[in-house]
C-alpha atoms as a PDB file:
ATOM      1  CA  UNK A   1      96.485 131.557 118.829  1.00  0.00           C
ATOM      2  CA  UNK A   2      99.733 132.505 117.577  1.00  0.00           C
ATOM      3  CA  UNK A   3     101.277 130.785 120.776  1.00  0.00           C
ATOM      4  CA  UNK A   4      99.763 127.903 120.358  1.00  0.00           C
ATOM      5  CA  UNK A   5     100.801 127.455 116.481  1.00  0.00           C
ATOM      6  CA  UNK A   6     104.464 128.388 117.341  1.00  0.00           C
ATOM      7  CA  UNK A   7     104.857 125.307 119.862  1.00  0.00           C
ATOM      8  CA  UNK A   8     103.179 122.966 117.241  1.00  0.00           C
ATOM      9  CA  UNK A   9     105.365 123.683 114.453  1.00  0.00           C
ATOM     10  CA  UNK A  10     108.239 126.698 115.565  1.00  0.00           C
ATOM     11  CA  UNK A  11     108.153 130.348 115.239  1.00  0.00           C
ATOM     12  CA  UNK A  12     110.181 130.196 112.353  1.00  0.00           C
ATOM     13  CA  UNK A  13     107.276 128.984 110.207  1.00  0.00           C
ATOM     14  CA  UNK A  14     105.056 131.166 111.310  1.00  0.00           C
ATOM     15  CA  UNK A  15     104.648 134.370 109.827  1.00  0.00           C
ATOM     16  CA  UNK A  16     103.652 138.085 111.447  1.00  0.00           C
ATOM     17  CA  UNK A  17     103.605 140.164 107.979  1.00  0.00           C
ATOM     18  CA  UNK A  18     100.101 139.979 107.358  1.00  0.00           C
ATOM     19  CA  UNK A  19      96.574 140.191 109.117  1.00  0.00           C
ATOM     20  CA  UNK A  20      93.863 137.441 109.591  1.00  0.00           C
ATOM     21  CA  UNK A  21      91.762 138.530 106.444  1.00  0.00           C
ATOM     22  CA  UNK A  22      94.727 138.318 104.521  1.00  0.00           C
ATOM     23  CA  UNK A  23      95.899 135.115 105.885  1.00  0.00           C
ATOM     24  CA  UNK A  24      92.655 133.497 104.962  1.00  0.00           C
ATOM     25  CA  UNK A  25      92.761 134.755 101.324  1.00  0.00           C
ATOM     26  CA  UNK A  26      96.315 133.457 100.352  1.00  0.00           C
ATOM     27  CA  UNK A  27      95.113 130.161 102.188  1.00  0.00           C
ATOM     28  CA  UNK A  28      92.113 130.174  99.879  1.00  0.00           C
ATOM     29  CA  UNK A  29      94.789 131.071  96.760  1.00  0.00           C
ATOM     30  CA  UNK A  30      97.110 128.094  97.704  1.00  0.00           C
ATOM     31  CA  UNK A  31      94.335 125.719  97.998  1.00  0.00           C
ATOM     32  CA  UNK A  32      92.699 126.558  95.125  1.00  0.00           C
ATOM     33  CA  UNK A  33      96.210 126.568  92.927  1.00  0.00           C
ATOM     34  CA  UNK A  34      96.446 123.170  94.844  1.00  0.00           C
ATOM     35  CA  UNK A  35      93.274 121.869  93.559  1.00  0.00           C
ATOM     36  CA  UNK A  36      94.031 122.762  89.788  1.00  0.00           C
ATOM     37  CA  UNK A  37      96.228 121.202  87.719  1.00  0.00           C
ATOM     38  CA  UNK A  38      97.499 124.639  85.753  1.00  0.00           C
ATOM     39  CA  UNK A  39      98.933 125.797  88.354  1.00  0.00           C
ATOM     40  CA  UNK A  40     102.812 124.941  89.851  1.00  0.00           C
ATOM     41  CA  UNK A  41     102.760 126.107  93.535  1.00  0.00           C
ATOM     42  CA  UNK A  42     104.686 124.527  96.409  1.00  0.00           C
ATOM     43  CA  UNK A  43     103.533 121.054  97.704  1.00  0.00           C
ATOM     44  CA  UNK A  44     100.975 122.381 101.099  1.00  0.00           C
ATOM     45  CA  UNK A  45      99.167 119.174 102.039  1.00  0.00           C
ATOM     46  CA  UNK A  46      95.824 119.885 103.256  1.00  0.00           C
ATOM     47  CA  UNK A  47      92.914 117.660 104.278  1.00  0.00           C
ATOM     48  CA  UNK A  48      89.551 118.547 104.859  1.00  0.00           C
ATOM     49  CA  UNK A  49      87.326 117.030 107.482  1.00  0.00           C
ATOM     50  CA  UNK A  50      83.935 116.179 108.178  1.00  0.00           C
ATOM     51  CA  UNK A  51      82.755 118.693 111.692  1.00  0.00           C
ATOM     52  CA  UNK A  52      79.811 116.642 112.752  1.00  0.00           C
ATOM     53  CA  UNK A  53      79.108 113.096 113.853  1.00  0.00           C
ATOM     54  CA  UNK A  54      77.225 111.237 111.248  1.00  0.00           C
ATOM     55  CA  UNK A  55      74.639 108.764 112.188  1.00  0.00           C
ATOM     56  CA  UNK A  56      72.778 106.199 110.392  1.00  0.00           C
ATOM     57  CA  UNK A  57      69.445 104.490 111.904  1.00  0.00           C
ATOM     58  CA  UNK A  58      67.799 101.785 109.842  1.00  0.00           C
ATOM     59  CA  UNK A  59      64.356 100.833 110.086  1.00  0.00           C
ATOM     60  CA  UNK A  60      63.035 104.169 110.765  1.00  0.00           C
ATOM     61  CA  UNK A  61      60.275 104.272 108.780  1.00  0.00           C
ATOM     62  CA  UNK A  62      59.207 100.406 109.059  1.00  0.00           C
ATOM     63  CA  UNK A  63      58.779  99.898 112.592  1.00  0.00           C
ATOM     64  CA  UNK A  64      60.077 102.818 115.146  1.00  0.00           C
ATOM     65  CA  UNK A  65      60.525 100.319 118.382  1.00  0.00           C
ATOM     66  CA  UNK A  66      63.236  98.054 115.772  1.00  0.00           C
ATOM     67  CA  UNK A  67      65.640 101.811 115.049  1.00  0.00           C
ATOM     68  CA  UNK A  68      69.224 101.263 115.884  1.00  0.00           C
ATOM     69  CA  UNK A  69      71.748 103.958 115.042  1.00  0.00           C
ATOM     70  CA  UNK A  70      75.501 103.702 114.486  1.00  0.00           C
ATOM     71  CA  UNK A  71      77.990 106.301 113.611  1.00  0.00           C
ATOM     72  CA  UNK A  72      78.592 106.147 110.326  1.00  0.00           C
ATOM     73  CA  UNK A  73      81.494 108.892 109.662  1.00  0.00           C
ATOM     74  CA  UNK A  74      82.633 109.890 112.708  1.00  0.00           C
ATOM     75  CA  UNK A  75      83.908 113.181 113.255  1.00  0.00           C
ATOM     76  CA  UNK A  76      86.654 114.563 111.907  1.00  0.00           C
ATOM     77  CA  UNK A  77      86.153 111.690 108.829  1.00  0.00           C
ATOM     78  CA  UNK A  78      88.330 112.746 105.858  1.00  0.00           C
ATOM     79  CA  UNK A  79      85.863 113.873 102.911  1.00  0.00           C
ATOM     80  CA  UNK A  80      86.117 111.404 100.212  1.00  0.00           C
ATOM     81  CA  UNK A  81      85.869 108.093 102.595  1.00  0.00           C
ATOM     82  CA  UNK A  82      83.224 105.506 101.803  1.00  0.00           C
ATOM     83  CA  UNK A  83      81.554 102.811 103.985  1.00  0.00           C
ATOM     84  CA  UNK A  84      79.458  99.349 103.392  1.00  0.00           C
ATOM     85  CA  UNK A  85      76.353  98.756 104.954  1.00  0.00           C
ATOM     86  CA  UNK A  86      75.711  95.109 105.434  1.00  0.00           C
ATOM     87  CA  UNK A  87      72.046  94.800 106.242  1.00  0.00           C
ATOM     88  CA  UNK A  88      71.820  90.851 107.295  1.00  0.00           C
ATOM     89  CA  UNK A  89      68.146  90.445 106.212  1.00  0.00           C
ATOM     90  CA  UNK A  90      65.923  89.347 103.058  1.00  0.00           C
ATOM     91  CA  UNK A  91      63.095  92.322 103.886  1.00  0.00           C
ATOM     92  CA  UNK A  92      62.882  95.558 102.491  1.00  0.00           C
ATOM     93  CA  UNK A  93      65.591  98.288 103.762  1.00  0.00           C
ATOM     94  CA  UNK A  94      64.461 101.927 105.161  1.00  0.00           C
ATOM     95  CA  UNK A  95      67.139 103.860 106.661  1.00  0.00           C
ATOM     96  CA  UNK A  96      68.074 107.069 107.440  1.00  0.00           C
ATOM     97  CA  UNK A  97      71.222 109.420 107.488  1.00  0.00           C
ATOM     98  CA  UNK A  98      71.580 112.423 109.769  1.00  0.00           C
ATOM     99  CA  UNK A  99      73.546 114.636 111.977  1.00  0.00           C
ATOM    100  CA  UNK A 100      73.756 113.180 115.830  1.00  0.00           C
ATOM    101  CA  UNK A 101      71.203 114.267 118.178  1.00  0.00           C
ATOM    102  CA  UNK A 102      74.371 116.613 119.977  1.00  0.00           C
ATOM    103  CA  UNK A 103      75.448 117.879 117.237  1.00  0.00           C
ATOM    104  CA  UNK A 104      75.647 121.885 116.973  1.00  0.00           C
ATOM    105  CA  UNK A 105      74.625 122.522 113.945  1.00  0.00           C
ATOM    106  CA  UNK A 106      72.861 125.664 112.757  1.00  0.00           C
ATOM    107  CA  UNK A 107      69.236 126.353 113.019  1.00  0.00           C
ATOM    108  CA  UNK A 108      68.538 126.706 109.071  1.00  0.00           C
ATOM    109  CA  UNK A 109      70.635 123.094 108.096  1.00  0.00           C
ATOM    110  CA  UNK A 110      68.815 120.287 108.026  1.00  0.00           C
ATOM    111  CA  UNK A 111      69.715 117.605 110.375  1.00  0.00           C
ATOM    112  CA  UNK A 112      68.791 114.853 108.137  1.00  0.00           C
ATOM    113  CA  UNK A 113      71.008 114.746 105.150  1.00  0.00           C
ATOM    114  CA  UNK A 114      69.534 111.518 103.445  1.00  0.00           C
ATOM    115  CA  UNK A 115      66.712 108.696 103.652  1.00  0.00           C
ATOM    116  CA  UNK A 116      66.645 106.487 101.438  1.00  0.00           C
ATOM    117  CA  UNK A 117      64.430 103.088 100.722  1.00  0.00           C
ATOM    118  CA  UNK A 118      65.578  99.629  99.145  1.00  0.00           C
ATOM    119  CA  UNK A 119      62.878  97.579  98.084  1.00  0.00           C
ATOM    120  CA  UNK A 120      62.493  94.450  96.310  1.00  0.00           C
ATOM    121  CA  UNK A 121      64.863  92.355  97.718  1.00  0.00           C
ATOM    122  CA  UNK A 122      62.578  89.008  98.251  1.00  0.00           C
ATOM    123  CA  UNK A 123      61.880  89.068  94.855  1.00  0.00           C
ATOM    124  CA  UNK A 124      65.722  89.456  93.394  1.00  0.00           C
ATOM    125  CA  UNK A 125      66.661  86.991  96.202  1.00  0.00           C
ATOM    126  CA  UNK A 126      63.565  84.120  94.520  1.00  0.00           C
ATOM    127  CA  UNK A 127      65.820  84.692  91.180  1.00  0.00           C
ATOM    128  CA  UNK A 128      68.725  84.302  92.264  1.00  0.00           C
ATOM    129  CA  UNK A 129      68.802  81.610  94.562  1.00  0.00           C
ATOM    130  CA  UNK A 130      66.759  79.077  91.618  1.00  0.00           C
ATOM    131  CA  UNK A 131      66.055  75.903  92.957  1.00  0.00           C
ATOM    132  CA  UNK A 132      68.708  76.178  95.503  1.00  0.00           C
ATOM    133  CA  UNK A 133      68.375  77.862  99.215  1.00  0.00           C
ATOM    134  CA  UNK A 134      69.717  81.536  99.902  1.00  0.00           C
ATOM    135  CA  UNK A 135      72.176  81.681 103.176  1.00  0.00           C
ATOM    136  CA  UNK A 136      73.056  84.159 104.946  1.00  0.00           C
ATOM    137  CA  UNK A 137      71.085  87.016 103.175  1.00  0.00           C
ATOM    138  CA  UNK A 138      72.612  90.519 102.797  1.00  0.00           C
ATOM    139  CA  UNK A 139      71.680  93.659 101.964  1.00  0.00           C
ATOM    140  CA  UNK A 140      75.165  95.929 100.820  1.00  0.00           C
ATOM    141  CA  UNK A 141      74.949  99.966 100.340  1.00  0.00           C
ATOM    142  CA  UNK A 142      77.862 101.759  99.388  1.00  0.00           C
ATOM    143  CA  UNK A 143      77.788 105.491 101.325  1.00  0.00           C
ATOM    144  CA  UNK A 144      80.621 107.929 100.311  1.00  0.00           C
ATOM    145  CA  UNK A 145      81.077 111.209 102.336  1.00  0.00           C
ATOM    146  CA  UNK A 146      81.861 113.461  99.516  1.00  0.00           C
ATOM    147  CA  UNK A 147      84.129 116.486  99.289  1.00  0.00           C
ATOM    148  CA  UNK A 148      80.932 118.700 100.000  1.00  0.00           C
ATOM    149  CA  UNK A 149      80.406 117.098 103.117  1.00  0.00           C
ATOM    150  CA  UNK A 150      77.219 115.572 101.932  1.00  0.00           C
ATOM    151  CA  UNK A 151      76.369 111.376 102.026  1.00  0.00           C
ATOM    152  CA  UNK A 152      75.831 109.706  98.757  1.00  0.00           C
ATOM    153  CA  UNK A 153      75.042 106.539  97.711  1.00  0.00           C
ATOM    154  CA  UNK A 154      77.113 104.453  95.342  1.00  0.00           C
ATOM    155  CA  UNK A 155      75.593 101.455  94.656  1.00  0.00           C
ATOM    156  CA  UNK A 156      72.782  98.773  96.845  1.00  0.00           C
ATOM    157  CA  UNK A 157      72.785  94.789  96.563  1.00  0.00           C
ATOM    158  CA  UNK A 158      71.680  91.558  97.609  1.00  0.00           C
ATOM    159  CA  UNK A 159      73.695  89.045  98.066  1.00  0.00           C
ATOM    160  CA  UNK A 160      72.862  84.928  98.528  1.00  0.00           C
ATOM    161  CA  UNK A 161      75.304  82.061  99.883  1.00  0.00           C
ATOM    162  CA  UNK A 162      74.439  79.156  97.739  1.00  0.00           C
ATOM    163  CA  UNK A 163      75.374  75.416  98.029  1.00  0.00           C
ATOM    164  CA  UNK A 164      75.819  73.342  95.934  1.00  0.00           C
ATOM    165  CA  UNK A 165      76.890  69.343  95.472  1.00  0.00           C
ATOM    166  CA  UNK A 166      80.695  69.254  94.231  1.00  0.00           C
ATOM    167  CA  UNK A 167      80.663  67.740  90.474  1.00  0.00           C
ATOM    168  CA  UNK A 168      83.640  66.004  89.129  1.00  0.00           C
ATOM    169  CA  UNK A 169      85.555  68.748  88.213  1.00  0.00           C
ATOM    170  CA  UNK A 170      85.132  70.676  91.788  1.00  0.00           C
ATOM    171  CA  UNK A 171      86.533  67.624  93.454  1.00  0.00           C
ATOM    172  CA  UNK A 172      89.915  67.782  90.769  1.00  0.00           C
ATOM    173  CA  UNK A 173      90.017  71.307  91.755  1.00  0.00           C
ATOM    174  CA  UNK A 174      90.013  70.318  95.551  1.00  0.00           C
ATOM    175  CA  UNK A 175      93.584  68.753  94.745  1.00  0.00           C
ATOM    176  CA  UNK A 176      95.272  71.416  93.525  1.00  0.00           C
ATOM    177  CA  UNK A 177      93.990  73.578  96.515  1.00  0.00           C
ATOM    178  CA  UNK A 178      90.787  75.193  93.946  1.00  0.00           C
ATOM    179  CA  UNK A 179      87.409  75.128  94.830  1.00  0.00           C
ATOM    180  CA  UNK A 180      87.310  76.396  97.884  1.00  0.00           C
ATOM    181  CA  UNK A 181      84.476  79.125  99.261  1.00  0.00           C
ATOM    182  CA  UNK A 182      84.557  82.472  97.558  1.00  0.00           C
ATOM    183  CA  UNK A 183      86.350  85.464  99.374  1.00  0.00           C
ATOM    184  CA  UNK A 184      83.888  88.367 100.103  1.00  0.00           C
ATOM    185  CA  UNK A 185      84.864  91.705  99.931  1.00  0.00           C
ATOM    186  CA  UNK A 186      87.239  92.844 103.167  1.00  0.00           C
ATOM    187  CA  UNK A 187      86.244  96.618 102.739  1.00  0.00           C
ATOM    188  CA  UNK A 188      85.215  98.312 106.029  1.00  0.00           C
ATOM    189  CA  UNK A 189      81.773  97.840 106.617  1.00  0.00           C
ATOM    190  CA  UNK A 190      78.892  98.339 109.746  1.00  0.00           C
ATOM    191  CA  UNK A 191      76.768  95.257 109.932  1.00  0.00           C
ATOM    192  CA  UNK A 192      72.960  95.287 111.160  1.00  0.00           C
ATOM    193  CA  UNK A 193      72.029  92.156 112.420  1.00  0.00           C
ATOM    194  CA  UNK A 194      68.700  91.465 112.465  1.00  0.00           C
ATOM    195  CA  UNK A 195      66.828  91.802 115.933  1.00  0.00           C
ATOM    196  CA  UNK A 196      66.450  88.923 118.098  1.00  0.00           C
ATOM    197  CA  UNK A 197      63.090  86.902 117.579  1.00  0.00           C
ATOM    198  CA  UNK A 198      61.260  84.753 119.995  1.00  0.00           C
ATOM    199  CA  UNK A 199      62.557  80.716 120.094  1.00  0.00           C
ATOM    200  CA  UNK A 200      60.336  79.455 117.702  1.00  0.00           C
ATOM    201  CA  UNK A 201      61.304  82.018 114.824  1.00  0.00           C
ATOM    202  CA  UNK A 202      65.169  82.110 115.333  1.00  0.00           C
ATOM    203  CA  UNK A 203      65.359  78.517 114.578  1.00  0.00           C
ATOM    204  CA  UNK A 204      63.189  78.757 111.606  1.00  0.00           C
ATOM    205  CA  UNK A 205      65.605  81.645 110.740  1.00  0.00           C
ATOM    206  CA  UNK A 206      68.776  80.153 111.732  1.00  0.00           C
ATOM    207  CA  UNK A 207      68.333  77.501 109.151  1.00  0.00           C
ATOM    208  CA  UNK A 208      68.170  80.267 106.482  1.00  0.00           C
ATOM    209  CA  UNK A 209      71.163  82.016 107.595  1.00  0.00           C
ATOM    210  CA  UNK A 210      73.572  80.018 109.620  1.00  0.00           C
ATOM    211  CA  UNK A 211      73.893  76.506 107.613  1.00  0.00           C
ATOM    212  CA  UNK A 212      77.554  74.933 107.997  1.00  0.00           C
ATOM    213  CA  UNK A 213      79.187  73.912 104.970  1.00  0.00           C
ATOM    214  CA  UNK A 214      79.423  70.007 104.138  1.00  0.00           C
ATOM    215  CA  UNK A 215      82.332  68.842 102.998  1.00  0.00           C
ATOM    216  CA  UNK A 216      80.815  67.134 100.074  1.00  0.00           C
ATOM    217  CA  UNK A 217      79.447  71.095  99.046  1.00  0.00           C
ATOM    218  CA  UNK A 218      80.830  74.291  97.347  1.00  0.00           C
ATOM    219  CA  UNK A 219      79.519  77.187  97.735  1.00  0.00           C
ATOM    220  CA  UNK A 220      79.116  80.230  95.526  1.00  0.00           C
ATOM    221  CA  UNK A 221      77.865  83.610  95.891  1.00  0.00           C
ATOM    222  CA  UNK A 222      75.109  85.265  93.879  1.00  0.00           C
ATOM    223  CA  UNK A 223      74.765  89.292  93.269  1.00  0.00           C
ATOM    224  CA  UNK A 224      72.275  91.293  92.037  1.00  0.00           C
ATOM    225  CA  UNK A 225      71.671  95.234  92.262  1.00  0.00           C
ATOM    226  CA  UNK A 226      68.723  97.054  93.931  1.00  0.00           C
ATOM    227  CA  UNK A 227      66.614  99.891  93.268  1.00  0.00           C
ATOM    228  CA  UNK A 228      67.530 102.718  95.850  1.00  0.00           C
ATOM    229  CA  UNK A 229      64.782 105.070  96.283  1.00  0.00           C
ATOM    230  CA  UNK A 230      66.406 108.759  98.003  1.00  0.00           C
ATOM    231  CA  UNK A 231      65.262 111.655  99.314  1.00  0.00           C
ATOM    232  CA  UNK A 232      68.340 114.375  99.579  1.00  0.00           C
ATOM    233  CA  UNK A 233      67.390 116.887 102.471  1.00  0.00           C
ATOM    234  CA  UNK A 234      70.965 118.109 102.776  1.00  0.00           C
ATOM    235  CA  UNK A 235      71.941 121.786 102.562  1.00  0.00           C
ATOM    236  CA  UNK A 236      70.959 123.023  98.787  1.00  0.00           C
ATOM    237  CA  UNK A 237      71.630 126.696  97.510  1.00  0.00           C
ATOM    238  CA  UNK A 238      69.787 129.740  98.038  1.00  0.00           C
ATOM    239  CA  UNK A 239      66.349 130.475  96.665  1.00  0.00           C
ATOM    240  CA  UNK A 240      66.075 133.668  94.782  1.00  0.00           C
ATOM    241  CA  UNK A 241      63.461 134.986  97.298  1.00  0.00           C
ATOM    242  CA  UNK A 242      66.567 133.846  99.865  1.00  0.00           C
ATOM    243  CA  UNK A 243      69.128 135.930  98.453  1.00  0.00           C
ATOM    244  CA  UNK A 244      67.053 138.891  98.122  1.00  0.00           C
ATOM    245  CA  UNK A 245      66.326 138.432 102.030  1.00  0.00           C
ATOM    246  CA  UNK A 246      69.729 138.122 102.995  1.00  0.00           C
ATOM    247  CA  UNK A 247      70.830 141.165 101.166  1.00  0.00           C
ATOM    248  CA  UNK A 248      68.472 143.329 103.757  1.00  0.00           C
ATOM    249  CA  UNK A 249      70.740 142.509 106.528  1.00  0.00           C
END
């Protein structure tokens, strides 16, 4: 071990004066002075680091032969780092996060860490489309791998493409170079498209979701939040009964 740490960054900077339990309580000391702000100590940049591949399968409650799972923080993910879910649909959204399938793990964590279930989204996409027609339906969750090493969610909603005839004042705007579509959000993001329908509903579909812009149009989108309903199955601290247990071995 030494060996290998002396070719990565010299000999020089490696030091032989203590043991490995005491080299794993100063590390603890420096990264705690590190982490608060009382504390001067010299600048020792350290980044922790997801172990595990972290999947995500939608669907997996609604209808089991429709699951698809995507890595969602891959391994070795810096804790902190959040994702966008784009679900391309106007249905209700079940979805679950876990472990992979090869992960390692031990046999008392969980391998789920969250489900979670978004529902009403028909009925916030009827209000917010009006008399207009919704394109290109989405469904947007915010997941953040947090310093624990656990999956939160930030924030769910729906989001409509609506067009609309330019009025006077669009077509002014079109001079100066205004008016033009609105820029979404460019944050990373894993998009589920929905799964492919027989010929007779993908082109009922495709006029819902895929309608070109006419020139005489402007289009606007339309936001609302969703209700996110969770269940947290990740790693939680020990029961009394738990403690007492592990003090017997």
């Amino acid at each position: 071990m030494q060996k290998a740490i002396e070719d990565k960054v010299g000999s020089s900077k490696v030091a032989k004066t203590v043991n490995a339990d005491e080299a794993a309580v100063m590390g603890a000391i420096f990264r705690g002075a590190q982490l608060n702000n009382q504390f001067r100590v010299k600048d020792i940049r350290s980044k922790d680091r997801n172990v595990y591949d972290i999947e995500i399968v939608s669907n997996a409650t609604a209808d089991s032969s429709k699951d698809r799972s995507s890595v969602l923080f891959p391994r070795h993910t810096k804790l902190g780092y959040s994702k966008t879910l784009a679900f391309k649909t106007s249905e209700d959204i079940n979805f679950k996060v876990s472990y992979s399938s090869d992960a390692d793990i031990p046999k008392d964590i969980s391998r789920t860490l969250l489900t979670a279930q978004i529902s009403g989204v028909a009925e916030k996409i009827e209000k917010l489309k009006g008399t207009h027609e919704c394109y290109d339906p989405t469904v947007k969750v915010s997941l953040k791998l947090t310093d624990a090493g656990i999956v939160e969610v930030l924030h769910s909603e729906v989001q409509c493409e609506i067009h609309e005839k330019k009025n006077l004042a669009d077509k002014f705007k079109g001079f100066f170079g205004g008016g033009g579509k609105e820029k979404e959000d460019q944050d990373e993001q894993i998009v589920f498209e929905p799964p492919k329908a027989s010929t007779s509903e993908s082109s009922a579909s495709e006029s819902a979701t895929s309608m070109p812009v006419k020139e005489s149009d402007k289009v606007r989108f339309e936001r609302s939040a969703l209700r996110v309903s969770m269940g947290d199955t990740s790693a939680t601290y020990l029961s009394p009964d738990q403690k007492m247990e592990s003090k017997k071995m």
